[in-house]
PDB file of N, CA and C in Angstrom:
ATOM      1  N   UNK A   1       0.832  -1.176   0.000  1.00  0.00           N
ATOM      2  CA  UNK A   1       0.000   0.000   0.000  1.00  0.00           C
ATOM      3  C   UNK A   1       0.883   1.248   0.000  1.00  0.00           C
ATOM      4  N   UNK A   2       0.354   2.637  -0.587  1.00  0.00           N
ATOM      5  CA  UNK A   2       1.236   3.313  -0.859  1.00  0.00           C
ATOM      6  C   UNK A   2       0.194   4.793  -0.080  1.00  0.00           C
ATOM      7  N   UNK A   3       0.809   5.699   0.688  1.00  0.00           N
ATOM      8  CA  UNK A   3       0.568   6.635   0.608  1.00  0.00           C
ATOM      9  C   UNK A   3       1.011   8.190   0.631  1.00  0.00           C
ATOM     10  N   UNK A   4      -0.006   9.147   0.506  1.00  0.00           N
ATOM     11  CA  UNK A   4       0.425  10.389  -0.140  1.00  0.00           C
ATOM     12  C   UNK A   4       1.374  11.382   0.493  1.00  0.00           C
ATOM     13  N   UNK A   5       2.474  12.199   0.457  1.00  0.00           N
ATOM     14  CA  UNK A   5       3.091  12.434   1.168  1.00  0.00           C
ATOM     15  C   UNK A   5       3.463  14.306   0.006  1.00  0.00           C
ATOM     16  N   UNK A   6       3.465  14.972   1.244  1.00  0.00           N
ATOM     17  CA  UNK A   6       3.621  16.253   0.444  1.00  0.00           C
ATOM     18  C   UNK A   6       5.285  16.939   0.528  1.00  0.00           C
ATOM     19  N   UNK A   7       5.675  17.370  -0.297  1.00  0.00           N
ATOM     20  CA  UNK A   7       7.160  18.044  -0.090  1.00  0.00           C
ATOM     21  C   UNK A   7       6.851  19.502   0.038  1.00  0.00           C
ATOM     22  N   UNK A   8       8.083  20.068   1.102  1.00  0.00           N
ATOM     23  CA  UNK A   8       7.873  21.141   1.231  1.00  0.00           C
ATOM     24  C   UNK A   8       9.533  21.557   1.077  1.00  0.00           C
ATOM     25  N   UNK A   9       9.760  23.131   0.759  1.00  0.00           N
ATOM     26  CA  UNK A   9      10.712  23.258   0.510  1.00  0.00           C
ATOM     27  C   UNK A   9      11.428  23.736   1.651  1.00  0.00           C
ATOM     28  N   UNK A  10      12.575  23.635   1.302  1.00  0.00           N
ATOM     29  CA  UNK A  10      13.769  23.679   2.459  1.00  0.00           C
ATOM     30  C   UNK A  10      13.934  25.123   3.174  1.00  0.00           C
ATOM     31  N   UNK A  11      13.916  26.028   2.153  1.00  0.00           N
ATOM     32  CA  UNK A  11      14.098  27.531   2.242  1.00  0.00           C
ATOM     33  C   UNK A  11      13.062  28.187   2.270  1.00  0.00           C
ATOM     34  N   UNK A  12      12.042  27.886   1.468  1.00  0.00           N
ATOM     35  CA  UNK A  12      10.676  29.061   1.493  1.00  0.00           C
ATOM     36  C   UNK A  12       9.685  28.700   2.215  1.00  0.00           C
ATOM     37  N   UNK A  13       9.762  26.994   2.640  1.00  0.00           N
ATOM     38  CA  UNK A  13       8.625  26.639   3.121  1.00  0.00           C
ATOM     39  C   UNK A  13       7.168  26.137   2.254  1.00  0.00           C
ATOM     40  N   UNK A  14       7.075  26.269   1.282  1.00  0.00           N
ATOM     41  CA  UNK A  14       5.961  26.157   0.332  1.00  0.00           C
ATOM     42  C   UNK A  14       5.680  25.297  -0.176  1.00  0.00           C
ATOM     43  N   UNK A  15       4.520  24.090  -0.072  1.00  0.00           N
ATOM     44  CA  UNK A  15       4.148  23.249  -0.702  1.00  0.00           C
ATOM     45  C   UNK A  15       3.961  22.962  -1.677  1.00  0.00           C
ATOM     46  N   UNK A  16       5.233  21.961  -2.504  1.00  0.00           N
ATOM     47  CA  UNK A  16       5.036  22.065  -4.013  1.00  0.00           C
ATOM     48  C   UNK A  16       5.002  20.933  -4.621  1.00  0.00           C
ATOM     49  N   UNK A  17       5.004  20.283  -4.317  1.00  0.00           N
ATOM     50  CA  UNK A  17       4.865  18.280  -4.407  1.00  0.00           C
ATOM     51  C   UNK A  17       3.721  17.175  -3.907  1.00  0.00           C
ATOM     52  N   UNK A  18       3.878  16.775  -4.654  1.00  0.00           N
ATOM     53  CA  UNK A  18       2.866  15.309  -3.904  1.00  0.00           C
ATOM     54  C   UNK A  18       3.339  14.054  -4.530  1.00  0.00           C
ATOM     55  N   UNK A  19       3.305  13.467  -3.908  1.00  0.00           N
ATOM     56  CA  UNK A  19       4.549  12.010  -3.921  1.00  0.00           C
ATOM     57  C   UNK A  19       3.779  10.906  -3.465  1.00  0.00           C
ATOM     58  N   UNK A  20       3.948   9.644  -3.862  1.00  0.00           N
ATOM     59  CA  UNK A  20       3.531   8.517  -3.087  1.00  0.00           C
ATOM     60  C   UNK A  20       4.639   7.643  -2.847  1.00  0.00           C
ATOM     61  N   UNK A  21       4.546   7.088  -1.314  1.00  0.00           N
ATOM     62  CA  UNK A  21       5.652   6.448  -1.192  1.00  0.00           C
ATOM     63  C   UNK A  21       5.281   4.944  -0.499  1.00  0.00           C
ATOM     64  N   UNK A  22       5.742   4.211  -0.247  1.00  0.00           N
ATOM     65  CA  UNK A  22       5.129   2.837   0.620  1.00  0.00           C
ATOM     66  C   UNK A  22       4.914   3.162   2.260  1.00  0.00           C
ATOM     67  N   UNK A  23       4.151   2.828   2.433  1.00  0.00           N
ATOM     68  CA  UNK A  23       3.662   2.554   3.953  1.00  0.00           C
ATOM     69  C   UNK A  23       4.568   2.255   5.133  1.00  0.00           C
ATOM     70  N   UNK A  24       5.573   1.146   4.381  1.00  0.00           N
ATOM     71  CA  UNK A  24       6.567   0.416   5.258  1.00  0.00           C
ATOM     72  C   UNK A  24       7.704   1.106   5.486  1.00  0.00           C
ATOM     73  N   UNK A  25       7.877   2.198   4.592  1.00  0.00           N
ATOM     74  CA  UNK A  25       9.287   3.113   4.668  1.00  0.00           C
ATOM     75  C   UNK A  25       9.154   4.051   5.698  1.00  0.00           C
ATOM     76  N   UNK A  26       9.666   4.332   6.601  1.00  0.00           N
ATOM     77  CA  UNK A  26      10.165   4.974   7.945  1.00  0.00           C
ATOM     78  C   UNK A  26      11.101   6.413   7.873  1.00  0.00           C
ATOM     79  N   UNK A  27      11.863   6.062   6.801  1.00  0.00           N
ATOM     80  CA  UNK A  27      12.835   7.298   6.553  1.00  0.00           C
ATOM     81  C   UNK A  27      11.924   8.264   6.053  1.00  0.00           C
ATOM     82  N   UNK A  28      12.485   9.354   6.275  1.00  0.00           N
ATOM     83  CA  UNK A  28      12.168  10.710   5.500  1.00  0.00           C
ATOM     84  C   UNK A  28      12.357  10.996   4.349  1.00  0.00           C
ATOM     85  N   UNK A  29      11.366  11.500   2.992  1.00  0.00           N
ATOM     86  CA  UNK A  29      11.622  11.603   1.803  1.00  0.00           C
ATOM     87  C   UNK A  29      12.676  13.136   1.602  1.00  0.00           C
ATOM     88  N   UNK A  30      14.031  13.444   0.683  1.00  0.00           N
ATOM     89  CA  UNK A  30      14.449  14.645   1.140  1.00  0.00           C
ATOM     90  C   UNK A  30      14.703  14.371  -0.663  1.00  0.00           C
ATOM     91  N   UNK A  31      14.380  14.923  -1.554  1.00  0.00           N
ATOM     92  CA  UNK A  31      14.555  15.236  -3.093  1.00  0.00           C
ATOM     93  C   UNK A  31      15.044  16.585  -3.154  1.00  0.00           C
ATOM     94  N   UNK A  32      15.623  16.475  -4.040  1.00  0.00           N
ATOM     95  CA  UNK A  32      16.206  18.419  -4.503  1.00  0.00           C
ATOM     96  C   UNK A  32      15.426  17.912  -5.872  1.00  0.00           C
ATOM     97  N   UNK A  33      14.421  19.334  -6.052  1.00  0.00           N
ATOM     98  CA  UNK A  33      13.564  19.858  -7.036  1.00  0.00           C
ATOM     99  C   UNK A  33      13.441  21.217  -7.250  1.00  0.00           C
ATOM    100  N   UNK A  34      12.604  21.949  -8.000  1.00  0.00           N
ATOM    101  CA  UNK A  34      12.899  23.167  -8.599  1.00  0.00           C
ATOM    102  C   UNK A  34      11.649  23.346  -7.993  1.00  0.00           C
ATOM    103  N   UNK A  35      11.778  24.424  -6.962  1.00  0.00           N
ATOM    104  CA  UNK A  35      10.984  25.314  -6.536  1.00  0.00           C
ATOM    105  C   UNK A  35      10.532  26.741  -7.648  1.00  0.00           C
ATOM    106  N   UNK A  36       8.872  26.529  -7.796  1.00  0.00           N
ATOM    107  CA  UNK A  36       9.021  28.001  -8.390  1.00  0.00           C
ATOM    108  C   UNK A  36       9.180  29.253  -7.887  1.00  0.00           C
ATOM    109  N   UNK A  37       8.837  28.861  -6.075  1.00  0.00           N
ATOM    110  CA  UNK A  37       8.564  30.187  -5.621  1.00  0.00           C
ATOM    111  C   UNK A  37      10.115  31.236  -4.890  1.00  0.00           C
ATOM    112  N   UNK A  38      11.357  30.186  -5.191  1.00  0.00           N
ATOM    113  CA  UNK A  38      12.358  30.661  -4.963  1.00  0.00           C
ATOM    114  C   UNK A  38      13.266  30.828  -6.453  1.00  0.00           C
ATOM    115  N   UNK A  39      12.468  30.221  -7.161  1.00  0.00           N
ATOM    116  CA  UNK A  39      13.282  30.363  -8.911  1.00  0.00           C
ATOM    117  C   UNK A  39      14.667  29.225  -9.052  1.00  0.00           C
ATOM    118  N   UNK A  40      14.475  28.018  -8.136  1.00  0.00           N
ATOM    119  CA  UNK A  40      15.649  27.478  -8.280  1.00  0.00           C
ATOM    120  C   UNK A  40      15.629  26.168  -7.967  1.00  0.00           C
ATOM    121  N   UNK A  41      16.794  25.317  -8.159  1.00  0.00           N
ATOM    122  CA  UNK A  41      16.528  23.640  -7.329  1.00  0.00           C
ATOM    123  C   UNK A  41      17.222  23.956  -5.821  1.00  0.00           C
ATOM    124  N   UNK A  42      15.706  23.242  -5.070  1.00  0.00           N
ATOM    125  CA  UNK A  42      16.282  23.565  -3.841  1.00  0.00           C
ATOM    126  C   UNK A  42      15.905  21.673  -2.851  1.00  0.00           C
ATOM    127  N   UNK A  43      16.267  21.637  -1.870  1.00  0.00           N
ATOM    128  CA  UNK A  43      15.907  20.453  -1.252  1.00  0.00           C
ATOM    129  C   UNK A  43      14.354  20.180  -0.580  1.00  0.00           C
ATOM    130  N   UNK A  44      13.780  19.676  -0.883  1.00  0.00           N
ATOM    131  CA  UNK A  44      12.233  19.558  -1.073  1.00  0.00           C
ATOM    132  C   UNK A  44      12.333  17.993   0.251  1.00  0.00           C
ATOM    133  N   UNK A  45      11.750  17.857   1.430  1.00  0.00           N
ATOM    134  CA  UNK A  45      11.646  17.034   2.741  1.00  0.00           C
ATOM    135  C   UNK A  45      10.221  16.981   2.935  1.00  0.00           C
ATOM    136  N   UNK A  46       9.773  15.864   3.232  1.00  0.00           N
ATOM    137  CA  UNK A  46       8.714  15.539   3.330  1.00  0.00           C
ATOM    138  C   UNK A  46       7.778  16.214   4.739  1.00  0.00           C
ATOM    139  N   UNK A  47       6.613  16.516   4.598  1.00  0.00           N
ATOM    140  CA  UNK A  47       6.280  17.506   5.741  1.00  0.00           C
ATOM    141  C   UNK A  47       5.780  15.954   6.627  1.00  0.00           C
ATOM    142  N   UNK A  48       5.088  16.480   7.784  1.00  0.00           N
ATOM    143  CA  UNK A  48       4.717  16.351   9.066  1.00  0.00           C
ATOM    144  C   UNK A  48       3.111  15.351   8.763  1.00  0.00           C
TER     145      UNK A  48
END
């Protein structure tokens, strides 16, 4: 089973992702993606 998990960015704070990941995974999702609201690739961590 897989569920939904949102990224938020490292620096601005702003929700810009939605991801699915497995149930069983424990770690924290941490991707570098291109934020629009800072104009750049920044590190995108899975929120709360």
């Amino acid at each position: 089973m897989r569920e939904k998990v949102i990224l938020i960015c490292s620096e601005c704070f702003s929700r810009n992702y939605t991801i699915s990941k497995k149930t069983s995974d424990k770690k924290r999702v941490e991707i570098k993606k291109y934020c629009p609201k800072c104009n750049r690739h920044t590190i995108h961590k899975e929120s709360k």
